[in-house]
Protein backbone atom coordinates (compact mmCIF):
# COMPACT_ATOMS: atom_id res chain seq x y z
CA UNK A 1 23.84 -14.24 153.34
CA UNK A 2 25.53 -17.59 151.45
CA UNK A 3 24.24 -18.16 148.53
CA UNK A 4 25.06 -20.43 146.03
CA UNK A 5 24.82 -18.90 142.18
CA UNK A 6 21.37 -22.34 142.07
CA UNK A 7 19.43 -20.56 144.96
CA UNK A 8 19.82 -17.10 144.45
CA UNK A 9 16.99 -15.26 143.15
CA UNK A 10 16.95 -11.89 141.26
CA UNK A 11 13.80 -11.29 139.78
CA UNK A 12 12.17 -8.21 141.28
CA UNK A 13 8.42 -8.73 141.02
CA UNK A 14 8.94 -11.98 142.06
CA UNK A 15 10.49 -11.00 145.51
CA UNK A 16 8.59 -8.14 145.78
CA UNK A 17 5.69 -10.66 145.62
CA UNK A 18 7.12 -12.79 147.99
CA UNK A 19 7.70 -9.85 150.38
CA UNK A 20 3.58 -8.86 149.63
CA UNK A 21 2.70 -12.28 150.81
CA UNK A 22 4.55 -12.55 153.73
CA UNK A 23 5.13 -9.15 155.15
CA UNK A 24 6.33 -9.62 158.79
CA UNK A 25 9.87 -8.88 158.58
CA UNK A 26 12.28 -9.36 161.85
CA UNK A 27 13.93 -6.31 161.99
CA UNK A 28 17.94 -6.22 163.51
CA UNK A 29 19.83 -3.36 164.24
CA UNK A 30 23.03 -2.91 166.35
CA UNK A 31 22.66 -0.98 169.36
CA UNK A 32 24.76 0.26 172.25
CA UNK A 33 22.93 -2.29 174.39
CA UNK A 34 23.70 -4.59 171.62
CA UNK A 35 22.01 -6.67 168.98
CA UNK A 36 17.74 -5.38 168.84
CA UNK A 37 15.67 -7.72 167.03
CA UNK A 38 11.70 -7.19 166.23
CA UNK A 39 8.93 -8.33 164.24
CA UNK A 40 7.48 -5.76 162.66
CA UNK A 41 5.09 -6.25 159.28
CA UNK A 42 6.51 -4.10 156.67
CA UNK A 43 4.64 -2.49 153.46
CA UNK A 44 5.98 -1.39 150.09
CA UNK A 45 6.12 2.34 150.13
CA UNK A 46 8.23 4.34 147.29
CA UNK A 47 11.93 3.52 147.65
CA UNK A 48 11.45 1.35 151.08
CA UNK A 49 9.20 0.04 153.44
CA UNK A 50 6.39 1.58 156.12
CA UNK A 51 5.49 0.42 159.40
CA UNK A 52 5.03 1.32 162.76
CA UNK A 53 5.90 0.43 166.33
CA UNK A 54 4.27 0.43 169.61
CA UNK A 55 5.27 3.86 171.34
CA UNK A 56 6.57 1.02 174.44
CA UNK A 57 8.53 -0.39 172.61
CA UNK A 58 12.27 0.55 173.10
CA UNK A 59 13.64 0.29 169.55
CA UNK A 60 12.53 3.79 168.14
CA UNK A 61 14.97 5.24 170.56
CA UNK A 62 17.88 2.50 170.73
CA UNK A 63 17.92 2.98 166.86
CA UNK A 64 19.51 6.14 165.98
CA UNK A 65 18.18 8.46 162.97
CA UNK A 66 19.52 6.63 159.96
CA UNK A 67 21.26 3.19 161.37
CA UNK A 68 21.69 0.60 159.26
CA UNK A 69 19.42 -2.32 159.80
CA UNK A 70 19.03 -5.47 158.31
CA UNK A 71 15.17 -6.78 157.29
CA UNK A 72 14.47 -10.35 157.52
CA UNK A 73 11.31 -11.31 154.93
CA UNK A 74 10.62 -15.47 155.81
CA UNK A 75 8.41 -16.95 153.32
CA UNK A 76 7.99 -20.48 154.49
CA UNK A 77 10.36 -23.14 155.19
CA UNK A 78 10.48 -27.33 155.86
CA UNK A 79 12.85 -30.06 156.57
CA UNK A 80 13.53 -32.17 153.48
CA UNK A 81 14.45 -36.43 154.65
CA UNK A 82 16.40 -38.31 151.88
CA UNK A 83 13.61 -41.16 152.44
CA UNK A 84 11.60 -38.28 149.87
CA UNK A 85 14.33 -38.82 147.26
CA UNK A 86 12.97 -41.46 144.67
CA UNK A 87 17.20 -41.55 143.48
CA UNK A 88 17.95 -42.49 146.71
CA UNK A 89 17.00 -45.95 146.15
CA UNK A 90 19.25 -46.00 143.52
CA UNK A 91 22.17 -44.26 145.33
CA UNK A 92 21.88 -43.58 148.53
CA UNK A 93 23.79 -40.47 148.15
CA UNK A 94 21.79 -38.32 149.99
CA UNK A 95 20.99 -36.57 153.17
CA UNK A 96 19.05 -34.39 155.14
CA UNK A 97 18.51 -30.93 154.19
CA UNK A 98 15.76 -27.97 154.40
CA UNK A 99 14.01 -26.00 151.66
CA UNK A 100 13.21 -22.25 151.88
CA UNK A 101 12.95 -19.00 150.69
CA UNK A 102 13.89 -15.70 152.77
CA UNK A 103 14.86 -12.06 151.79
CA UNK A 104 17.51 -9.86 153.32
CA UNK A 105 16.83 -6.42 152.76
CA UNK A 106 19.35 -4.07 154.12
CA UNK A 107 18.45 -0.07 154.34
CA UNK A 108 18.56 2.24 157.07
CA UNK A 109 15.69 2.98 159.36
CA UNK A 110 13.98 6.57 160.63
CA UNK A 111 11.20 6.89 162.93
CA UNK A 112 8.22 9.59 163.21
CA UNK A 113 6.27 10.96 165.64
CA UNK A 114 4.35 13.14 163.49
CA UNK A 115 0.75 12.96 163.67
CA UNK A 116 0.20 12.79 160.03
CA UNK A 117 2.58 10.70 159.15
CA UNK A 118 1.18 8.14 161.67
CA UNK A 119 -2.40 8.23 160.02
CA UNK A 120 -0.75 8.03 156.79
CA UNK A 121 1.03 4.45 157.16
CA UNK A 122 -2.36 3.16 159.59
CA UNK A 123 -4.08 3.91 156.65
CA UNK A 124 -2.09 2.73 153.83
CA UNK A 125 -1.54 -0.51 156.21
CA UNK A 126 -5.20 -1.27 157.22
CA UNK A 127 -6.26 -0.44 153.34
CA UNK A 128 -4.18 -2.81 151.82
CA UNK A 129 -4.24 -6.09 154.67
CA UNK A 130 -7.82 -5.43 154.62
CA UNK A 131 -8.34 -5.45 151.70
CA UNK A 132 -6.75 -8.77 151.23
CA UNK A 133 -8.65 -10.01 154.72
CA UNK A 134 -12.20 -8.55 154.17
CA UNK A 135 -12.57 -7.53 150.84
CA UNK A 136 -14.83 -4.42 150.34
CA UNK A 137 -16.30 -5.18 153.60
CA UNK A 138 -12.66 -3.81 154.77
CA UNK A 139 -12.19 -1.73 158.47
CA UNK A 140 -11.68 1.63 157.85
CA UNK A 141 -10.19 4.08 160.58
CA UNK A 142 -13.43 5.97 160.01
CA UNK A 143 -15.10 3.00 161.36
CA UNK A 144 -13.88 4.22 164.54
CA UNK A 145 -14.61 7.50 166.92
CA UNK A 146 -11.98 9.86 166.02
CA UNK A 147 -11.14 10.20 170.09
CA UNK A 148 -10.34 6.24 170.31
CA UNK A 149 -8.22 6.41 166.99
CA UNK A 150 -6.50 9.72 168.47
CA UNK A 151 -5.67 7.91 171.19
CA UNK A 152 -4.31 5.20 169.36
CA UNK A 153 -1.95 6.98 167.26
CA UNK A 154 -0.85 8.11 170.27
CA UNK A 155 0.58 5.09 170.81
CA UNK A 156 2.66 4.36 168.01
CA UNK A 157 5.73 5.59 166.25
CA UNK A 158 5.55 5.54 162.30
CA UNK A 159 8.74 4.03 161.08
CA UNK A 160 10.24 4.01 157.14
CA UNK A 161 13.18 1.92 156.11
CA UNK A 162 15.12 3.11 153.02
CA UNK A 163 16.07 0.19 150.91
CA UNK A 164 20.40 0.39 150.01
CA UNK A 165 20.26 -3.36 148.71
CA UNK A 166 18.29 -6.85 148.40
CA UNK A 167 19.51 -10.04 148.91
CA UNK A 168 16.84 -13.08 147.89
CA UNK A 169 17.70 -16.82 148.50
CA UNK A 170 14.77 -19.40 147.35
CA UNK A 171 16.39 -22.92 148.12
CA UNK A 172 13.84 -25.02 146.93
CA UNK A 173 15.70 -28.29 145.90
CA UNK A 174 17.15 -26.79 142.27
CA UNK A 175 20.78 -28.94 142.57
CA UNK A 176 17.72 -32.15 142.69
CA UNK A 177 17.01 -34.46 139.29
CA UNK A 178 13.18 -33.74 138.31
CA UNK A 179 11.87 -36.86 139.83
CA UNK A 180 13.47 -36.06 142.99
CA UNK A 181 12.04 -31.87 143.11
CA UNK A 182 8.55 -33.33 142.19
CA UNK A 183 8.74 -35.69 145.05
CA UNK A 184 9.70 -33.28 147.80
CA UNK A 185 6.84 -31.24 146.51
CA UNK A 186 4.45 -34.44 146.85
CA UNK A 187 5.62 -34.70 149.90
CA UNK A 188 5.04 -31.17 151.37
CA UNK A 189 1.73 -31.05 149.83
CA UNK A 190 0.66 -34.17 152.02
CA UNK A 191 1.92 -32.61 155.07
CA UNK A 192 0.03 -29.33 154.95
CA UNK A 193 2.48 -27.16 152.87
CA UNK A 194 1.29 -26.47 149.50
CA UNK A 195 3.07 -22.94 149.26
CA UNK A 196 6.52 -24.13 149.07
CA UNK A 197 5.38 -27.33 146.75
CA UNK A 198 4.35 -24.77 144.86
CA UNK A 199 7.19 -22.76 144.75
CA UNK A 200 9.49 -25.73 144.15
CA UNK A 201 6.98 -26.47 141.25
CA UNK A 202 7.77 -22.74 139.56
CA UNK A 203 11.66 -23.01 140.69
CA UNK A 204 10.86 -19.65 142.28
């Protein structure tokens, strides 16, 4: 991914906080059929990431034991005008240009059709998303007769990507004079996107 030295972003808990908030990662992988792209939500697990996959779904068996694969963590994104740039008005050296904040993580991927390893990343899933959805009030798989969730494991593969490297871009108008960043941010608040005002805000 390009990166310019301004936009790249190292700090670990904050990516791995960024990853925690938005977890659906587009997962690519070459194949012999060619390039395989889904969206699968990914959690935190040890050295890489859980998930799981419909059993339907082709890309536990187009995706050798292994493969490198390339996860694609989006955390938010919007067009920036130059109209936003209070310098502008001043110099009119400026131009269009979009502010975001995405990580690459790259790792190889291995799937499982193990029953217990199945309940094990449903569980560890459903506990922590609903936890953050419902609180203590949270589903549980024993909310559930033990034939329909049997049947529903059924249906899945478990997945776990092992993490080789991280790549984390947060472009969030840093090469911008104060005035300008704090603008932008104005401006994205206005139209519904307080997330990355705030993340321009912390230069995160």
């Amino acid at each position: 991914m390009y990166t310019p030295k301004h936009f790249s972003l190292h700090d670990d808990p904050q990516i791995a906080s960024l990853i925690a908030a938005y977890p659906l990662a587009l997962i690519v992988a070459a194949t012999g059929q060619g390039l395989l792209a889904n969206h699968i939500p990914l959690l935190a697990d040890g050295d890489g990431f859980i998930g799981h996959v419909a059993l339907a779904n082709p890309m536990h068996e187009a995706i050798a034991a292994d493969s490198p694969v390339l996860a694609v963590f989006s955390a938010g994104d919007g067009y920036v005008s130059p109209n936003w740039y209070p310098s502008k008005a001043q110099t009119h050296r400026a131009v269009p240009t979009w502010n975001y904040r995405v990580v690459h993580v790259h790792g190889t991927l291995n799937f499982s059709h193990e029953d217990a390893e199945k309940r094990r990343v449903v569980s560890r899933l459903t506990t922590v998303f609903e936890r953050q959805a419902n609180g203590a009030e949270g589903w549980r798989m024993g909310d559930a007769p033990a034939d329909f969730i049997a049947s529903q494991l059924a249906g899945i593969v478990a997945l776990r990507l092992r993490v080789i490297r991280v790549e984390a871009k947060a472009k969030l108008s840093q090469n911008r004079a104060p005035a300008d960043v704090d603008s932008v941010a104005r401006e994205f608040e206005t139209r519904g996107d307080p997330a990355l005002a705030q993340a321009m805000r912390r230069r995160d």
